[in-house]
N, C-alpha and C. Protein backbone atom coordinates (compact mmCIF):
# COMPACT_ATOMS: atom_id res chain seq x y z
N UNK A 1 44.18 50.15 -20.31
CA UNK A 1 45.00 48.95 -20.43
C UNK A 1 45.67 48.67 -19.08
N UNK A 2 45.58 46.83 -18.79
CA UNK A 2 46.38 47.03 -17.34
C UNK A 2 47.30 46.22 -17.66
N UNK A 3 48.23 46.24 -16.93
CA UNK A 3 49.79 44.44 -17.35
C UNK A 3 49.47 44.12 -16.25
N UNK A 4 49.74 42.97 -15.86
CA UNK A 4 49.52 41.82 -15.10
C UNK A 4 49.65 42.61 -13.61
N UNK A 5 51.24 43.44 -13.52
CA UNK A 5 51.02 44.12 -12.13
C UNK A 5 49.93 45.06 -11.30
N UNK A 6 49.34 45.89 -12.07
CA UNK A 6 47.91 46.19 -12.39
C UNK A 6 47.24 45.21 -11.74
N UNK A 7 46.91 44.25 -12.94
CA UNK A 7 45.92 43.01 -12.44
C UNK A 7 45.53 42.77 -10.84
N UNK A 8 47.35 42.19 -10.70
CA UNK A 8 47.38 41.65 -9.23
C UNK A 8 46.90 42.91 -8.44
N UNK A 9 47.01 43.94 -8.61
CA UNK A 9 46.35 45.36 -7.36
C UNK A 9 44.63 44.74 -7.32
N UNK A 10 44.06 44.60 -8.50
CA UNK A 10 42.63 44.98 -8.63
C UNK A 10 41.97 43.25 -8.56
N UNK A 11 42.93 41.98 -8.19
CA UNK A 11 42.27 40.61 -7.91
C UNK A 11 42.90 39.95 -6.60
N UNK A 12 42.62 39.41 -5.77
CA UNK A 12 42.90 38.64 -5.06
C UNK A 12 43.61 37.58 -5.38
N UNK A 13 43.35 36.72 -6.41
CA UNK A 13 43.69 35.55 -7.34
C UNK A 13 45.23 35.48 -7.27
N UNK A 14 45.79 34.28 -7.13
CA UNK A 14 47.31 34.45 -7.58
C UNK A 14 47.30 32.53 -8.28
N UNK A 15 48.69 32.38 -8.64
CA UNK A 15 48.71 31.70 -9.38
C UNK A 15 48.37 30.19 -8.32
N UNK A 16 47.88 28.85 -8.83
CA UNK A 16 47.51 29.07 -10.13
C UNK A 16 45.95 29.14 -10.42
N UNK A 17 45.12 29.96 -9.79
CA UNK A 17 43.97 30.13 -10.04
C UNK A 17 43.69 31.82 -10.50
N UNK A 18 44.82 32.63 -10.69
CA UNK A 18 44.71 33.67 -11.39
C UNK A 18 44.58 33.67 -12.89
N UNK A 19 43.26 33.97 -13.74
CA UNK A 19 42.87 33.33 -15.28
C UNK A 19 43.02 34.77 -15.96
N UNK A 20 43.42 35.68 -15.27
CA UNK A 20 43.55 36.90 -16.52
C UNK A 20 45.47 37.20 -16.57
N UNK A 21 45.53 37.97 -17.27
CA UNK A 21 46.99 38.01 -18.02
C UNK A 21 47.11 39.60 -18.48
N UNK A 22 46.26 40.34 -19.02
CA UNK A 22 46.09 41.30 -19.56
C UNK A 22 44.33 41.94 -19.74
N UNK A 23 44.19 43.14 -19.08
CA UNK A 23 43.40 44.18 -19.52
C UNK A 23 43.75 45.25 -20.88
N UNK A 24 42.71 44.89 -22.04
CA UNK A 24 43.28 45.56 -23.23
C UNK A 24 42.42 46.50 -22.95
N UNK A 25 40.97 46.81 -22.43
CA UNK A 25 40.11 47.82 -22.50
C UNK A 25 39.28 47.93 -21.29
N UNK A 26 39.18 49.40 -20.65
CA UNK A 26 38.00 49.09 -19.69
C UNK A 26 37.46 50.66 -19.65
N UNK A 27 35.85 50.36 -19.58
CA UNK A 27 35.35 51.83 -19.46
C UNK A 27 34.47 51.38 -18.41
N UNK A 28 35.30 52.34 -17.55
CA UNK A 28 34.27 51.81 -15.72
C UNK A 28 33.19 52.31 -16.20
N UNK A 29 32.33 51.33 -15.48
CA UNK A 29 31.00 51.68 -14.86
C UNK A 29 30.04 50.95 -16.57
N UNK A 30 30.83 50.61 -17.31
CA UNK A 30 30.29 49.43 -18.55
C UNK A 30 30.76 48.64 -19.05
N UNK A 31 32.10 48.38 -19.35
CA UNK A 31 32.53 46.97 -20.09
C UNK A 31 34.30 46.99 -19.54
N UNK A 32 34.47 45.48 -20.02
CA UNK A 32 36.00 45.65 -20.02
C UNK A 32 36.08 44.30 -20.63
N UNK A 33 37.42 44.44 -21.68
CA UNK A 33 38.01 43.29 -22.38
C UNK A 33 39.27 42.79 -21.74
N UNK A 34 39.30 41.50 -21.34
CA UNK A 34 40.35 41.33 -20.81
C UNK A 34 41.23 39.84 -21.99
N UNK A 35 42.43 39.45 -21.11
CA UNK A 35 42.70 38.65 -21.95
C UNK A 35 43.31 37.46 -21.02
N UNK A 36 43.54 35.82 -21.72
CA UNK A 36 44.03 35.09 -21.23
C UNK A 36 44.57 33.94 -21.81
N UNK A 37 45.97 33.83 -22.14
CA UNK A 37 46.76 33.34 -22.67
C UNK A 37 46.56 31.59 -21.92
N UNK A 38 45.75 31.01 -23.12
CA UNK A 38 46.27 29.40 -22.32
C UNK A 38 47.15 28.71 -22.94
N UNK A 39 48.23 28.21 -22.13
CA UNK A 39 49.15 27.66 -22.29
C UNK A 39 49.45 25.98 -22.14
N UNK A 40 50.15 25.03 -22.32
CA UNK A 40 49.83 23.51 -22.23
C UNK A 40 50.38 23.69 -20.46
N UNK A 41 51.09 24.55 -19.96
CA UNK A 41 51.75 24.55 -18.93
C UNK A 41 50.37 24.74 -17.34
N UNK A 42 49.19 24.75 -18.23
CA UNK A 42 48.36 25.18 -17.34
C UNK A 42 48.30 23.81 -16.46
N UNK A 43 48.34 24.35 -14.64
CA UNK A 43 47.91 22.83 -13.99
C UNK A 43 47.15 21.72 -14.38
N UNK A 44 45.79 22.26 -14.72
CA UNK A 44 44.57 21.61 -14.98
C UNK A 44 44.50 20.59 -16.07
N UNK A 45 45.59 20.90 -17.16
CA UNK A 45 45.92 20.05 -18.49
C UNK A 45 46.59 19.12 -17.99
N UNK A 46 46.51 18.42 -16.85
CA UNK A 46 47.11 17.08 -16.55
C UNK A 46 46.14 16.03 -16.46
N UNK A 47 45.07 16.82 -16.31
CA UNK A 47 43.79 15.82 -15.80
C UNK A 47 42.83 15.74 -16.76
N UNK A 48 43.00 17.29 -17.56
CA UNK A 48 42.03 17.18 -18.25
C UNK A 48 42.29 17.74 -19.83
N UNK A 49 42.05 16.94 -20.40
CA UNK A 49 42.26 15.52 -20.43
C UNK A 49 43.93 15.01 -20.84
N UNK A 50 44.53 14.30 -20.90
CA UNK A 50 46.08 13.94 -20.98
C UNK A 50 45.95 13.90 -21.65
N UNK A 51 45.14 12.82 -22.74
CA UNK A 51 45.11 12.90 -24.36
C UNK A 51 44.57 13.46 -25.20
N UNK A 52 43.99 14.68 -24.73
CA UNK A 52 42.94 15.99 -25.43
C UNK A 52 42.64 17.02 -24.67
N UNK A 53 44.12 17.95 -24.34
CA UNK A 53 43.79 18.87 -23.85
C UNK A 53 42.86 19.74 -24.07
N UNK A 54 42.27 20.17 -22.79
CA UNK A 54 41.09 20.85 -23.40
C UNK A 54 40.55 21.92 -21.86
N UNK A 55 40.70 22.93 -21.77
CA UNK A 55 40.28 24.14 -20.76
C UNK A 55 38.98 23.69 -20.24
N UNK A 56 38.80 23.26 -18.96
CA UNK A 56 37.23 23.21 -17.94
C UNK A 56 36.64 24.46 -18.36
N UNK A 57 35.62 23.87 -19.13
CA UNK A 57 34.12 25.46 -18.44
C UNK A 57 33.96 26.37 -17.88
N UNK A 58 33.98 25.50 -16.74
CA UNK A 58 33.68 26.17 -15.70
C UNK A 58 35.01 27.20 -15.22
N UNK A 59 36.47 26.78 -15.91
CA UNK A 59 37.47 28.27 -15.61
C UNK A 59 37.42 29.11 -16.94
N UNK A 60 36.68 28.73 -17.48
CA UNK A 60 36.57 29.87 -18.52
C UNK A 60 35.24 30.96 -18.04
N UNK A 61 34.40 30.67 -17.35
CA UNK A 61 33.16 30.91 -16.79
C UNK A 61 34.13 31.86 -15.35
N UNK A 62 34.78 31.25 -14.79
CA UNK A 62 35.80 31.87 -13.72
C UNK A 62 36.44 33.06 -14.20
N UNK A 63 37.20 32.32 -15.17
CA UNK A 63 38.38 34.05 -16.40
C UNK A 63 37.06 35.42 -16.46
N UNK A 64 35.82 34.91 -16.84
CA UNK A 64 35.03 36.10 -16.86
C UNK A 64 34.43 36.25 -15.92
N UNK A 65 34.28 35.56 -14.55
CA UNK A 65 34.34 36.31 -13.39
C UNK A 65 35.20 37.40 -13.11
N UNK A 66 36.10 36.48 -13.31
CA UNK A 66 37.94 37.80 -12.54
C UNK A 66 37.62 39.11 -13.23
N UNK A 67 37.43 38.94 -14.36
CA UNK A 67 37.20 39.95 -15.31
C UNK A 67 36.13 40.86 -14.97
N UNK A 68 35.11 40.51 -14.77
CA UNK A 68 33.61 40.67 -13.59
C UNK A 68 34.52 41.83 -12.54
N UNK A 69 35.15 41.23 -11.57
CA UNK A 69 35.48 41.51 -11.09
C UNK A 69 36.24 42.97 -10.57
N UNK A 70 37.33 43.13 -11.71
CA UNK A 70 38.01 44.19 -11.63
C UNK A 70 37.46 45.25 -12.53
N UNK A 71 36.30 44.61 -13.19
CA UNK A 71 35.48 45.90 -13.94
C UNK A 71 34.49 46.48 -12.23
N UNK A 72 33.96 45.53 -11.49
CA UNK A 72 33.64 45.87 -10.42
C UNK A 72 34.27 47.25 -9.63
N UNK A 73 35.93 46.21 -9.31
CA UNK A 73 36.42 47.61 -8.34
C UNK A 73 36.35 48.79 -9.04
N UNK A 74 36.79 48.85 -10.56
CA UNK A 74 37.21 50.11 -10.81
C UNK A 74 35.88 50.57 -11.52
N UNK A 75 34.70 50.94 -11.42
CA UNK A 75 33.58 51.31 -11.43
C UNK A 75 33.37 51.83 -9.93
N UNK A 76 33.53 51.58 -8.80
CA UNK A 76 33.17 51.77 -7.49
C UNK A 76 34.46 52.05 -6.64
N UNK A 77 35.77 52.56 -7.60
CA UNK A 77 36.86 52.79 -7.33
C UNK A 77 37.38 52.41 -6.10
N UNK A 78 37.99 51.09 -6.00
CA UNK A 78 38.13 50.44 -4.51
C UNK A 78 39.00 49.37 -5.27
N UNK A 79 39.87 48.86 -4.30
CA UNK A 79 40.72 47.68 -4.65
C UNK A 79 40.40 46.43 -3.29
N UNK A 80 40.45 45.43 -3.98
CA UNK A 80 40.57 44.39 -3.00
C UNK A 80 41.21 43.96 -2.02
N UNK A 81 41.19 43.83 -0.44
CA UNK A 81 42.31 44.26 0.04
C UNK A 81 41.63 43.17 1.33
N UNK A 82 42.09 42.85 2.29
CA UNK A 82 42.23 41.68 3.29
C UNK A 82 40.77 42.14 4.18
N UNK A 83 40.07 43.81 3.19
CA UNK A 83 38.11 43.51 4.26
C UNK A 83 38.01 43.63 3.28
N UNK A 84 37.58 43.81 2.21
CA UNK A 84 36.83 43.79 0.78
C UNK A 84 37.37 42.68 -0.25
N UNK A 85 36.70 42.22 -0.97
CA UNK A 85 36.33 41.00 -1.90
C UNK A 85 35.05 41.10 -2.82
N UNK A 86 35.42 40.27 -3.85
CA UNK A 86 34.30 40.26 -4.99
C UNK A 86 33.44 39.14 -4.68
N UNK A 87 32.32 38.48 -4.28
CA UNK A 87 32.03 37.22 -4.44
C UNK A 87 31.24 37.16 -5.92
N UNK A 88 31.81 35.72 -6.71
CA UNK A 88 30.76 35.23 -7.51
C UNK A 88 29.81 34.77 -7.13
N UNK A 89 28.51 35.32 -7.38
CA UNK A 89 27.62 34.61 -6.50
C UNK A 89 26.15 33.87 -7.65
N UNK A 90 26.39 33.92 -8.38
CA UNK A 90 25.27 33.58 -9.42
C UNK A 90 25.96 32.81 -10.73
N UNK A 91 25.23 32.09 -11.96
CA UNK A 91 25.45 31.85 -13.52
C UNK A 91 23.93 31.88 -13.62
N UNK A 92 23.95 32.39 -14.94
CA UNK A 92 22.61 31.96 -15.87
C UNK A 92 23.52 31.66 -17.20
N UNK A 93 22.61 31.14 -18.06
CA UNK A 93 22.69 30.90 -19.43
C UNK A 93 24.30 30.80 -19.78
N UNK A 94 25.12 30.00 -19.42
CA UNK A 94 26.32 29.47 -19.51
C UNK A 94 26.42 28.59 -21.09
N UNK A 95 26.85 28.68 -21.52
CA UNK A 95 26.71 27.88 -23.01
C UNK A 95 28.10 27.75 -23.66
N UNK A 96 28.65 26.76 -23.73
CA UNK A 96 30.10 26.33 -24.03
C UNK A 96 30.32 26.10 -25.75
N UNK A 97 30.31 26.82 -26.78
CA UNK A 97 30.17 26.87 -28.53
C UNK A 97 31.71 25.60 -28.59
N UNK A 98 32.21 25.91 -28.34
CA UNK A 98 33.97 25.58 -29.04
C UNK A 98 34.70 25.47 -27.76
N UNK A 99 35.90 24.32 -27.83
CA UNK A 99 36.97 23.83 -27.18
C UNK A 99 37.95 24.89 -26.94
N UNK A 100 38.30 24.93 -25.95
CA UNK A 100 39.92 26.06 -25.72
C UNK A 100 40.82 25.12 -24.99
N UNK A 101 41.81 25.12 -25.94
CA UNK A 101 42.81 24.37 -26.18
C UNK A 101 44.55 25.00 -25.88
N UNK A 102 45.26 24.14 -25.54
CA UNK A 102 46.80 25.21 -25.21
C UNK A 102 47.20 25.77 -26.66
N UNK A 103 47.79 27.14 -26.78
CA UNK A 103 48.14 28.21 -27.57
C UNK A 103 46.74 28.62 -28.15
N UNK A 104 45.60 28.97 -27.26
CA UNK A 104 44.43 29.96 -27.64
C UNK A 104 44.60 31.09 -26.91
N UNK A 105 44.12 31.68 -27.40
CA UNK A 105 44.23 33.62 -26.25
C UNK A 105 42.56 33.24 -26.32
N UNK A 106 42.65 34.02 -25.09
CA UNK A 106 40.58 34.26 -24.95
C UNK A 106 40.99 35.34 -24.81
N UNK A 107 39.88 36.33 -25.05
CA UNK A 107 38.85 37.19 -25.32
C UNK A 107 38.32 37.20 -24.74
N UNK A 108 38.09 37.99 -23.48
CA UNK A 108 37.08 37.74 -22.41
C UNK A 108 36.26 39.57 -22.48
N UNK A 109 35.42 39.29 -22.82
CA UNK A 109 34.30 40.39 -22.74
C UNK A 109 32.75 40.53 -22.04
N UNK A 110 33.51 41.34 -21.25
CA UNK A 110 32.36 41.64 -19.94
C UNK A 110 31.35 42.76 -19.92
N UNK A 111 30.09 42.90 -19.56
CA UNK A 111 29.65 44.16 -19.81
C UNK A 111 28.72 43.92 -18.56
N UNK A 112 28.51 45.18 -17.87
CA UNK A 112 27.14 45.27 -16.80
C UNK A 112 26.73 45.47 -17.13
N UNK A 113 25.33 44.47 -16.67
CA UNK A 113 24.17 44.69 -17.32
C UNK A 113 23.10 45.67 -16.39
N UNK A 114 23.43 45.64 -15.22
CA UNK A 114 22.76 46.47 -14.14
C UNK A 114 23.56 46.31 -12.67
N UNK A 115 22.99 46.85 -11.67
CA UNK A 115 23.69 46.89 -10.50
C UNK A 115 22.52 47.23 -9.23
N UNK A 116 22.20 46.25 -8.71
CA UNK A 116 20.93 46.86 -7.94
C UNK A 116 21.36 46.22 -6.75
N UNK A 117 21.13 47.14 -5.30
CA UNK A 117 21.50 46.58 -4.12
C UNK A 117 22.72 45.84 -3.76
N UNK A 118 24.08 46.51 -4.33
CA UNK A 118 24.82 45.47 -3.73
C UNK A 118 25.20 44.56 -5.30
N UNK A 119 23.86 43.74 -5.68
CA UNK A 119 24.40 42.90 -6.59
C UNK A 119 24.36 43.41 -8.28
N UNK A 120 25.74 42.66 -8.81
CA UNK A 120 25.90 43.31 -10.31
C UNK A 120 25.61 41.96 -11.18
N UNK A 121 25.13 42.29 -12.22
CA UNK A 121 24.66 41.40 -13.25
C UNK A 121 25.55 41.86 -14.25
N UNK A 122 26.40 40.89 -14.84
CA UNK A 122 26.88 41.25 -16.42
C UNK A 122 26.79 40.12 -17.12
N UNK A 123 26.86 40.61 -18.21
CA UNK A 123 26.69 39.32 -19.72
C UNK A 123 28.67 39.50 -19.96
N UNK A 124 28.69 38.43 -20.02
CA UNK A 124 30.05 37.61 -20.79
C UNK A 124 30.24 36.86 -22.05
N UNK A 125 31.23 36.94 -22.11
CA UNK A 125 31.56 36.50 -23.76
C UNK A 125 32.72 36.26 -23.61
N UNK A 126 33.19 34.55 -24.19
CA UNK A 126 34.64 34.78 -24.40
C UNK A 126 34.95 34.44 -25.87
N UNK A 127 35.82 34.44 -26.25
CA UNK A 127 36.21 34.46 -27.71
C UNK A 127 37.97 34.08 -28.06
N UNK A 128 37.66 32.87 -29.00
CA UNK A 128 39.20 32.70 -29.33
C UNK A 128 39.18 32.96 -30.62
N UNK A 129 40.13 34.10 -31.69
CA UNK A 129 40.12 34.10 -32.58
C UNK A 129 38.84 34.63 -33.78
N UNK A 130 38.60 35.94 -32.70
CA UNK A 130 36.96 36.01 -32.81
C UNK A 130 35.94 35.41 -33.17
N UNK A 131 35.94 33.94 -32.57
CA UNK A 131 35.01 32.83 -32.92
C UNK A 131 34.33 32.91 -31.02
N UNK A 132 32.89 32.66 -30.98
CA UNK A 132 32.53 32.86 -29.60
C UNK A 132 32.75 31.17 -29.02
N UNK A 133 33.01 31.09 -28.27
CA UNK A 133 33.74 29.48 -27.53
C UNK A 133 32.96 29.48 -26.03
N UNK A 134 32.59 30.65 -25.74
CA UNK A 134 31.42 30.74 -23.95
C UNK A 134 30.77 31.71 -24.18
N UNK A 135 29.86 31.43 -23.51
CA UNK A 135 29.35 33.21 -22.89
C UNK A 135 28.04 32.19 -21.69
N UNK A 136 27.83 33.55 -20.79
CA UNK A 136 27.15 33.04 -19.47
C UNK A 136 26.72 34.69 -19.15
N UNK A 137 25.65 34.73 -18.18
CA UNK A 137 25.26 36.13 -17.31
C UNK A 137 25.88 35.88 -15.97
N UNK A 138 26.62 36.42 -15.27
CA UNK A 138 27.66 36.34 -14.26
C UNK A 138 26.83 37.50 -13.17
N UNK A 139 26.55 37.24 -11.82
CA UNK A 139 26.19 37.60 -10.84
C UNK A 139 27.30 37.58 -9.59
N UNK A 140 27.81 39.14 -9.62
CA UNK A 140 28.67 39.38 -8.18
C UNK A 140 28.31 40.33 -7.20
N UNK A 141 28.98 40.32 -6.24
CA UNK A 141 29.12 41.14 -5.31
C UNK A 141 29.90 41.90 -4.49
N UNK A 142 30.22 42.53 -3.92
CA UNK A 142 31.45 43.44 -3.38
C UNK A 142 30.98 43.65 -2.05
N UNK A 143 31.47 43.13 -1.22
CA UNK A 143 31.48 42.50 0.27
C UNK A 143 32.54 43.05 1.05
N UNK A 144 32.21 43.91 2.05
CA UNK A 144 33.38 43.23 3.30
C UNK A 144 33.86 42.09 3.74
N UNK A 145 34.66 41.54 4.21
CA UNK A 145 34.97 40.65 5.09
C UNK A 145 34.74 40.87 6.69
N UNK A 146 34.01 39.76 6.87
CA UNK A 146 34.00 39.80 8.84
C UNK A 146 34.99 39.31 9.24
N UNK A 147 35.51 40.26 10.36
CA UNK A 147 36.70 39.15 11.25
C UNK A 147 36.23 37.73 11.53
N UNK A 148 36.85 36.44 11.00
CA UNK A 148 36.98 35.27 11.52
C UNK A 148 36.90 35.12 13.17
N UNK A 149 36.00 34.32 13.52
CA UNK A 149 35.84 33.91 15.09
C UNK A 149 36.38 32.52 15.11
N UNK A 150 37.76 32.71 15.83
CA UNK A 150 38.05 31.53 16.23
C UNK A 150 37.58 30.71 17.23
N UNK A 151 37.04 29.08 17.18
CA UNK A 151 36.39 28.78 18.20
C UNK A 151 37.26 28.19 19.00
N UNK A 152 37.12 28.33 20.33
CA UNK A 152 38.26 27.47 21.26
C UNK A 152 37.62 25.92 21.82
């Protein structure tokens, strides 16, 4: 189990593009359940839509990146830090069942599916109310950072 301070050690992310809230389960090196409280207070519910709030896809597809993510470091025991980073670098089979709406918790359930060269494959799942609302195959990576060349 992680609380949010946790979190922030093992993501880069801060608000407001940080989509996890809580780690309820993680067994490195195969799955982890995370969680994410949406609220009406979220930025994005201004635009979308004013008269039918309703959570983008594509950050629910993100929430199980992050999630991706810190199942990453702590499988390969490393934290993210100003030379290392996760990149998302892939989707397959993304499929949106049901609306997530303000006062839903997701359910974000991650599992690797393999890890070859560098790149990790996991299947995702998110879930409000144990009803499935996403799921996608999520492709990352765990990268150094190069020093930036400033050009003059």
């Amino acid at each position: 189990m992680m609380d949010i301070h946790e979190i922030l050690k093992h993501l880069p992310h801060r608000f407001p593009f940080l989509l996890i809230d809580r780690v309820v389960s993680l067994d490195s090196g195969k799955s982890i359940v995370a969680l994410k409280n949406v609220t009406i207070n979220e930025p994005f519910f201004t635009g979308h839509f004013p008269h039918h709030p309703v959570m983008p896809g594509v950050l629910i597809v993100e929430a199980l990146a992050q999630a991706a993510a810190i199942l990453a470091f702590q499988t390969v025991n490393e934290l993210p830090d100003k030379k290392l980073i996760c990149y998302f670098v892939g989707i397959d089979r993304a499929r949106f069942k049901k609306p997530v709406v303000p006062g839903d918790q997701l359910e974000l359930k991650v599992a690797i599916a393999r890890a070859v060269r560098g790149i990790w494959k996991f299947s995702g799942s998110a879930h409000v109310g144990g009803s499935l609302v996403a799921e996608a195959d999520l492709m990352c990576t765990v990268r150094e950072l190069q020093p930036s060349v400033v050009n003059s």
